[in-house]
Protein backbone atom coordinates (compact mmCIF):
# COMPACT_ATOMS: atom_id res chain seq x y z
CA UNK A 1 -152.40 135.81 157.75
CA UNK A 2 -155.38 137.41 159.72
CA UNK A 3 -154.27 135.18 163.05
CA UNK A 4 -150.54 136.34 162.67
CA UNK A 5 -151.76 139.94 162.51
CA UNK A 6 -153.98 139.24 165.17
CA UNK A 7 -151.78 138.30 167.58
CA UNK A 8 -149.44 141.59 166.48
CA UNK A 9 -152.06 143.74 167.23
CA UNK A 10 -152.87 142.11 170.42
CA UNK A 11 -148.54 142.86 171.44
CA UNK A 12 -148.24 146.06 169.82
CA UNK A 13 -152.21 147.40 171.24
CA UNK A 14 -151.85 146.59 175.01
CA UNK A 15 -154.45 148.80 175.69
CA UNK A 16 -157.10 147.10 173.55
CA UNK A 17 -158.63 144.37 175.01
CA UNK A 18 -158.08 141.07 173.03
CA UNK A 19 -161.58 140.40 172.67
CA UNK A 20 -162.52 143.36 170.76
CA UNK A 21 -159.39 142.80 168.58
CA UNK A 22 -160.84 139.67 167.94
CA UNK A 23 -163.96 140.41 166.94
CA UNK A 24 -163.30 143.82 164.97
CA UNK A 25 -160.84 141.83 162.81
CA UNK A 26 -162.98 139.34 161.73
CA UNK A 27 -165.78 140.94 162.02
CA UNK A 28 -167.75 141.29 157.89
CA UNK A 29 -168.10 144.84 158.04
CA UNK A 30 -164.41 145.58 158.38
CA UNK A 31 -161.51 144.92 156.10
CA UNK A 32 -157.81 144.10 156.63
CA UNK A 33 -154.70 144.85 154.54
CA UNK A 34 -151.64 142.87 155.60
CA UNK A 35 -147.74 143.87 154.98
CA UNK A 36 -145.46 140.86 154.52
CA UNK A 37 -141.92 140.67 154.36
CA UNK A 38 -139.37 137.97 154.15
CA UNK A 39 -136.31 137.96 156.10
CA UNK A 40 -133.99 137.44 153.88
CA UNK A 41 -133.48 135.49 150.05
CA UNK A 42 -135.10 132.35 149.69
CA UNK A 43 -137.03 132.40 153.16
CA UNK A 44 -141.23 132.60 153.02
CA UNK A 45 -142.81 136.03 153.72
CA UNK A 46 -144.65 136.69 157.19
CA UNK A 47 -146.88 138.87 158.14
CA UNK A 48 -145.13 142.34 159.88
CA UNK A 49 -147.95 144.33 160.42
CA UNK A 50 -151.64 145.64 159.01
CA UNK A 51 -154.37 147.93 159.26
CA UNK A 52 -158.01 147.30 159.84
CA UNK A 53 -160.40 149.68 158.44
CA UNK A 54 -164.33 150.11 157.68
CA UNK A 55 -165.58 151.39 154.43
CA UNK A 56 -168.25 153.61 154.34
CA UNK A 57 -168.43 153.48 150.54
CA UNK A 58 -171.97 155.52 150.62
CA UNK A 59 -170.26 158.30 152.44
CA UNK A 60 -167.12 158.30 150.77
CA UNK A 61 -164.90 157.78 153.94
CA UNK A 62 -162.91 154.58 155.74
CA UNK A 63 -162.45 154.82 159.49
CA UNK A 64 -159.00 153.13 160.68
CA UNK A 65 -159.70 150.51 163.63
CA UNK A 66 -156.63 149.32 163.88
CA UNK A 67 -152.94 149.65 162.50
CA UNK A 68 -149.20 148.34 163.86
CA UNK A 69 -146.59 147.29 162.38
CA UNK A 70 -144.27 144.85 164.92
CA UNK A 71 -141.83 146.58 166.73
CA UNK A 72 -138.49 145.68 165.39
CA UNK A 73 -139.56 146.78 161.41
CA UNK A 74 -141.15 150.22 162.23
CA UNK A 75 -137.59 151.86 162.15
CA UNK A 76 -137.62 150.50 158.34
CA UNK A 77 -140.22 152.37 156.53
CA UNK A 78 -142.62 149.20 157.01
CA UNK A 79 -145.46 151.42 158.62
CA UNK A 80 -145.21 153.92 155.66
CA UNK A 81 -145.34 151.50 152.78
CA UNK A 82 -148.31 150.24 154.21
CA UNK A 83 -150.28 153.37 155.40
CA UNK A 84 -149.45 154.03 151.44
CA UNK A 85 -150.88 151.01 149.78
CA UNK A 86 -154.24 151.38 151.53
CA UNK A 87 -154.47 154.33 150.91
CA UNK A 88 -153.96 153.92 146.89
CA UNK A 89 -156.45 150.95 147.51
CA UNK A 90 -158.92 153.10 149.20
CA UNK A 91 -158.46 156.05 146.53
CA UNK A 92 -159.16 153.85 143.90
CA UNK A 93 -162.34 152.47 145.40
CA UNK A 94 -163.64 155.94 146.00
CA UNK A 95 -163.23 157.04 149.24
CA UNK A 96 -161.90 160.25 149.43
CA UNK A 97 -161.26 160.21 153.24
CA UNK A 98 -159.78 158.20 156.36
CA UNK A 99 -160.09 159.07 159.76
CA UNK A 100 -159.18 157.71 162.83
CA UNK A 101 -159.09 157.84 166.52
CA UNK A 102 -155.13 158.38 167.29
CA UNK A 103 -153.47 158.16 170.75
CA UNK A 104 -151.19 160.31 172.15
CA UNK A 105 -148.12 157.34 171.16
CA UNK A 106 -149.30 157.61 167.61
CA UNK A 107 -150.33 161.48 166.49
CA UNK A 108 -146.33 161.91 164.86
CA UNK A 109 -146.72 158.67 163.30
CA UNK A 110 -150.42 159.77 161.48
CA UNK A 111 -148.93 163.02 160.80
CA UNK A 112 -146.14 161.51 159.06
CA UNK A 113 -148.64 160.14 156.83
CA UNK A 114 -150.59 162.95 155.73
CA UNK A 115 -153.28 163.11 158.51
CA UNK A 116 -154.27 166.02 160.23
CA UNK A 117 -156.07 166.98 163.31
CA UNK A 118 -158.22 169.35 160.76
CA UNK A 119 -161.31 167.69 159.65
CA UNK A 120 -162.33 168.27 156.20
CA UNK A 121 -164.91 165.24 155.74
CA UNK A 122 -168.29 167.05 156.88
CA UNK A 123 -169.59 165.78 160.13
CA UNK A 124 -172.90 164.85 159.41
CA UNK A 125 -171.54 161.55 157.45
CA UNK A 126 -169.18 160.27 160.03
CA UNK A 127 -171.28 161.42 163.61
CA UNK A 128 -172.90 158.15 164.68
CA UNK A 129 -171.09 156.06 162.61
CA UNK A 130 -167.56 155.37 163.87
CA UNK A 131 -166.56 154.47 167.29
CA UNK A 132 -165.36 157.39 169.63
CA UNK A 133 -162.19 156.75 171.54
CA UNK A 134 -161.56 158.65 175.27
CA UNK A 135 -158.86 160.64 174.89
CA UNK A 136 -158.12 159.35 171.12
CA UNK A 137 -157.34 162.90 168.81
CA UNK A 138 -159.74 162.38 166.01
CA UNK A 139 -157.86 162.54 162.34
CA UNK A 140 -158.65 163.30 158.95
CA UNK A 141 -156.50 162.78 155.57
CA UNK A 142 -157.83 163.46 152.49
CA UNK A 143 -157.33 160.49 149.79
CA UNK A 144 -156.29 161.49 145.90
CA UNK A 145 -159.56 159.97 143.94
CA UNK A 146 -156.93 158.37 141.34
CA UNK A 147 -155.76 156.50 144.14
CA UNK A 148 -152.35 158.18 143.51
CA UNK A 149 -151.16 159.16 147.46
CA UNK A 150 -148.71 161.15 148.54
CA UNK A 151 -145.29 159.12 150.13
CA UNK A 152 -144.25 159.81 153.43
CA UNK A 153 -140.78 157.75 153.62
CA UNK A 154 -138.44 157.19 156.98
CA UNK A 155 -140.13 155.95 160.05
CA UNK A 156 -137.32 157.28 162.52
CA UNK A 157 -135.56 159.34 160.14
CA UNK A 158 -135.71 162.40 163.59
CA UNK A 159 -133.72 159.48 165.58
CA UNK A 160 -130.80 158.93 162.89
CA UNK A 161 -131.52 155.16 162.83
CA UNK A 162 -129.23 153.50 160.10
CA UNK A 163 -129.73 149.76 158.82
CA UNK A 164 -132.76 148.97 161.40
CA UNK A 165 -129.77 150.10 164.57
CA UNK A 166 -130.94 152.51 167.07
CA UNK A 167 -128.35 155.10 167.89
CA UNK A 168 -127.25 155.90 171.30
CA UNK A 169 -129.08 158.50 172.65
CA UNK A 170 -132.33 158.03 170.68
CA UNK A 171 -135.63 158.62 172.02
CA UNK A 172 -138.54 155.56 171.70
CA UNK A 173 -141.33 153.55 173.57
CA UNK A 174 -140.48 150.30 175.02
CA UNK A 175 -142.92 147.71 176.42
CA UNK A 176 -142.92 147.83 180.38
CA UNK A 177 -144.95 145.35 182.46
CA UNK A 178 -148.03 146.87 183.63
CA UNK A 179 -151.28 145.82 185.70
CA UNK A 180 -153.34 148.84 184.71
CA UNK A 181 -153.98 147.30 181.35
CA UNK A 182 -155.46 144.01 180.54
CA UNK A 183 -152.81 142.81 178.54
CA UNK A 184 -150.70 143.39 181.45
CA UNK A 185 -148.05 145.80 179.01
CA UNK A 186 -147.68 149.37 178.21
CA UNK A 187 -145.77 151.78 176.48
CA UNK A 188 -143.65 154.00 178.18
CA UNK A 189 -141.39 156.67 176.68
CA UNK A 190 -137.59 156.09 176.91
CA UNK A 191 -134.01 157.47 176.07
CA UNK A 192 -131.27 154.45 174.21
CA UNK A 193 -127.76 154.26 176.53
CA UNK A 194 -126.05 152.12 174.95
CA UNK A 195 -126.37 148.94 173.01
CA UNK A 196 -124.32 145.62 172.92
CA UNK A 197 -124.61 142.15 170.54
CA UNK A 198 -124.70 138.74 171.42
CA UNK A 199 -123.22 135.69 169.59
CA UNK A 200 -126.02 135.18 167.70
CA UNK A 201 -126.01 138.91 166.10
CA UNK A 202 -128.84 140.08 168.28
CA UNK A 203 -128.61 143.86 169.05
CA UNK A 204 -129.46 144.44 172.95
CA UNK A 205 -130.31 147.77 174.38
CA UNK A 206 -129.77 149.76 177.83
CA UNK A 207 -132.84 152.12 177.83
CA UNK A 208 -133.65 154.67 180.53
CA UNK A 209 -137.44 155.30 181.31
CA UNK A 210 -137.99 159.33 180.73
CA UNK A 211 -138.84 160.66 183.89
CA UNK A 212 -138.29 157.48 186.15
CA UNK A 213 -135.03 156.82 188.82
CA UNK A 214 -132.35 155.12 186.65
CA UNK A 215 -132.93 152.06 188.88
CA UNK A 216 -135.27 151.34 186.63
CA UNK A 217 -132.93 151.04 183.48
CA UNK A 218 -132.71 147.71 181.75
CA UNK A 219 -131.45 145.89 178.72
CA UNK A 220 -133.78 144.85 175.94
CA UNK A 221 -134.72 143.93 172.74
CA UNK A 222 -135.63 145.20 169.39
CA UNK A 223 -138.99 143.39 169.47
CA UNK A 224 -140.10 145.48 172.69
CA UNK A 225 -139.25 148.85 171.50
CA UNK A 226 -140.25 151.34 168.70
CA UNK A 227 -139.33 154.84 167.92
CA UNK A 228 -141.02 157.77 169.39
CA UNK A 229 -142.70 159.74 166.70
CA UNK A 230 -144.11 162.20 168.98
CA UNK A 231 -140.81 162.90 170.48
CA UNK A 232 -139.90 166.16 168.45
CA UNK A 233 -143.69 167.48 168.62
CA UNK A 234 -143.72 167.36 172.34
């Protein structure tokens, strides 16, 4: 599971250098809870997505390294049920916070989930102790010691996306080739023309790059896009 989830991280984090994926996930300090989902009835589960975190049990906190959920099942709650479950996890092993260092791509998504830009866990036990991120927003959400969180449903719901579909018109992020990175991808916000399916049932989409000439529209694919969170906060 943790080398599936790897290599999601590693397409879903361009930014993040493999390496330090690599050795933060398997590293003995940190811990990693997996969401897996079969396809349909009958087929074996894979892995869709996960976050790895790092307890601080003697502080009472767990600082969020990494978290993504592959592109194509954000729009279906994926990224909620699992911020959810590890949370309860974490609330029932006694931490009673979880921070992390968001980007400017994911803020709406943390919000969504109960974080806030407020922090309420006192400095003095985090300061020296989790990694600091240029130009990541530090976060803060306060975990129910029963383990009982609160559920924040409907990755998308702003866009309108019905059965896993994006509308036309919506707003996301799709993966554009980039040599600033050392992946070689980034996101890049967008705006969905219009969409069209091949023989095999496979949704394509015409997306236009927010900001950019429309000579740089282009068809893709569900796996290279996710929904812009941030869009209404903007």
């Amino acid at each position: 599971a943790l080398s599936s989830l790897e290599n999601i991280f590693k397409w879903q984090l361009p930014e993040m250098p493999p390496d330090y994926i690599t050795h933060l996930l398997y590293d003995k300090d940190h811990r990693t809870m997996c969401l897996m989902k079969a396809r349909g009835s009958g087929e074996e589960k894979r892995v869709v997505g996960g976050i790895t975190y790092r307890p601080f049990y003697k502080y009472g906190f767990a600082e969020i390294v990494f978290c993504a959920v592959i592109s194509h099942e954000q729009v279906s709650g994926c990224g909620s049920q699992l911020m959810n479950h590890t949370k309860e996890h974490l609330g029932k092993d006694g931490i009673t916070h979880f921070i992390t260092y968001a980007d400017d791509g994911a803020i709406g998504f943390f919000r969504k989930q109960g974080f806030s830009k407020k922090i309420t866990l006192p400095k003095a036990k985090y300061l020296g102790r989790i990694k600091e991120y240029k130009g990541g927003q530090l976060m803060d959400c306060k975990l129910d010691p029963t383990g009982v969180s609160q559920l924040y449903h409907g990755l998308g719901d702003a866009q309108n996306v019905s059965g896993g579909v994006y509308p036309i018109g919506a707003r996301v992020e799709v993966q554009f080739l980039s040599n600033k990175t050392e992946t070689g991808r980034k996101w890049v916000r967008a705006k969905i023309l219009k969409s069209k399916q091949d023989g095999d049932g496979k949704i394509h989409y015409m997306v236009h790059y927010i900001g950019w000439n429309s000579k740089w529209d282009q068809w893709t694919i569900s796996e290279h896009i996710r929904p812009d969170l941030n869009y209404k906060t903007r």
